[in-house]
C-alpha atoms as a PDB file:
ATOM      1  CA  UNK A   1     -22.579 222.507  86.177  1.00  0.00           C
ATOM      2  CA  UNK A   2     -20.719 225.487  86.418  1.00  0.00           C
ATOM      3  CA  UNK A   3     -20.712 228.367  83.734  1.00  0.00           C
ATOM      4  CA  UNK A   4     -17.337 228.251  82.406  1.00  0.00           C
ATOM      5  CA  UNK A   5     -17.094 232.020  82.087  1.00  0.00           C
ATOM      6  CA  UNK A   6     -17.611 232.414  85.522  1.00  0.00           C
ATOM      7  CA  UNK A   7     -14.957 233.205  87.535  1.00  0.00           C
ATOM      8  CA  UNK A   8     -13.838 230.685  91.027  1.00  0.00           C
ATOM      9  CA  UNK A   9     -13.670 231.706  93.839  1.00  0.00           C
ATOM     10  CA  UNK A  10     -10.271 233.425  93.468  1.00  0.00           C
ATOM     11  CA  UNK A  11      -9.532 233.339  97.375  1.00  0.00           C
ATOM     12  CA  UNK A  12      -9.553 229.785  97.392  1.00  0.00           C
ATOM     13  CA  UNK A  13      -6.543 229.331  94.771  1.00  0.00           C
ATOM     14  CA  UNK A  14      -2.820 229.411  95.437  1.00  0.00           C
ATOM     15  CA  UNK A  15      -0.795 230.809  93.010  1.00  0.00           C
ATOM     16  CA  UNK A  16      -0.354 227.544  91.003  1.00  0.00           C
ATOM     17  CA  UNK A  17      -3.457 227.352  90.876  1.00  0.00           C
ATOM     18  CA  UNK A  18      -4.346 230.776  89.762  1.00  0.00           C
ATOM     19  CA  UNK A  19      -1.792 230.488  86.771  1.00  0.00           C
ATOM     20  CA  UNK A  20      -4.048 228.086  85.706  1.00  0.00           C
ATOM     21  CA  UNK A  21      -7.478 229.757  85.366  1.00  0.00           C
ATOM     22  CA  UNK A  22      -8.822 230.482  81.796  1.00  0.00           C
ATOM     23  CA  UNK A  23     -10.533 233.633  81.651  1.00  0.00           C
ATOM     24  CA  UNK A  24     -10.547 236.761  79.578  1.00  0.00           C
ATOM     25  CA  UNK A  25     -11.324 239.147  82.328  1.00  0.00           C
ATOM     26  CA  UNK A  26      -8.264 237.823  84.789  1.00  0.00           C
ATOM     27  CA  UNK A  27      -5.884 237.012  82.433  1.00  0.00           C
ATOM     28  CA  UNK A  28      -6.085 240.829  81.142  1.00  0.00           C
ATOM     29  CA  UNK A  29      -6.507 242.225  84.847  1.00  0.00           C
ATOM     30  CA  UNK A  30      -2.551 239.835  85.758  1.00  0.00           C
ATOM     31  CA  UNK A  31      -1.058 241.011  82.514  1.00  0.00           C
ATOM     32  CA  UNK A  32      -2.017 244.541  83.702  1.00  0.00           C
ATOM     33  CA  UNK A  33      -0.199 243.699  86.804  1.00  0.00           C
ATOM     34  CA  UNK A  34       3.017 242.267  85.603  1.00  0.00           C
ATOM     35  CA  UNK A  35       3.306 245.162  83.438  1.00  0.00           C
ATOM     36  CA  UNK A  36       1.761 247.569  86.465  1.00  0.00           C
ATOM     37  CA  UNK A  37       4.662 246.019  88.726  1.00  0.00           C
ATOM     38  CA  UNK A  38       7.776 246.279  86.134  1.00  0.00           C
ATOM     39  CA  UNK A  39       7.515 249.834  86.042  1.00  0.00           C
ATOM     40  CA  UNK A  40       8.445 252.726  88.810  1.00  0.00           C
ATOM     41  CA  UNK A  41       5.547 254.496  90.268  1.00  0.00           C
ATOM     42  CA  UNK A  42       6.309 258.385  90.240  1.00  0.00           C
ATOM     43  CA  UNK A  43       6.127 258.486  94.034  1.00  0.00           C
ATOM     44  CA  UNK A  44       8.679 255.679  94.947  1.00  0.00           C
ATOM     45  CA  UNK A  45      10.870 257.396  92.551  1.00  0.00           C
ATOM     46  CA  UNK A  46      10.792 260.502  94.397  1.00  0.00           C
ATOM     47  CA  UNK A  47      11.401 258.618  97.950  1.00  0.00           C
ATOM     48  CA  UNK A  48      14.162 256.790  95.939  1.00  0.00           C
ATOM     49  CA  UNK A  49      15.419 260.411  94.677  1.00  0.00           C
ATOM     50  CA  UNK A  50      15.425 261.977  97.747  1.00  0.00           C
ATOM     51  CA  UNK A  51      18.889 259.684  99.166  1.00  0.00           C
END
């Protein structure tokens, strides 16, 4: 049986299934991401600024 705080196999998932994966370690690493990805990054605001 598999230890439940291991993680899959994360290239095997599709998104679906990735929401559904209970783990401390990825669920902090995707919440990093949505907020990561909400946000401008310096550098595409200075291509952005420069039109």
């Amino acid at each position: 049986m598999p230890d439940p705080a291991e993680l899959p196999e994360l290239l095997d998932l599709d998104l679906a299934e990735l929401r559904t994966v209970q783990h401390p370690v990825l669920a902090e690493v995707l919440a990093d991401l949505r907020t990561r990805s909400g946000q401008p990054s310096e550098i595409l605001w200075g291509f952005n600024s420069a039109f």
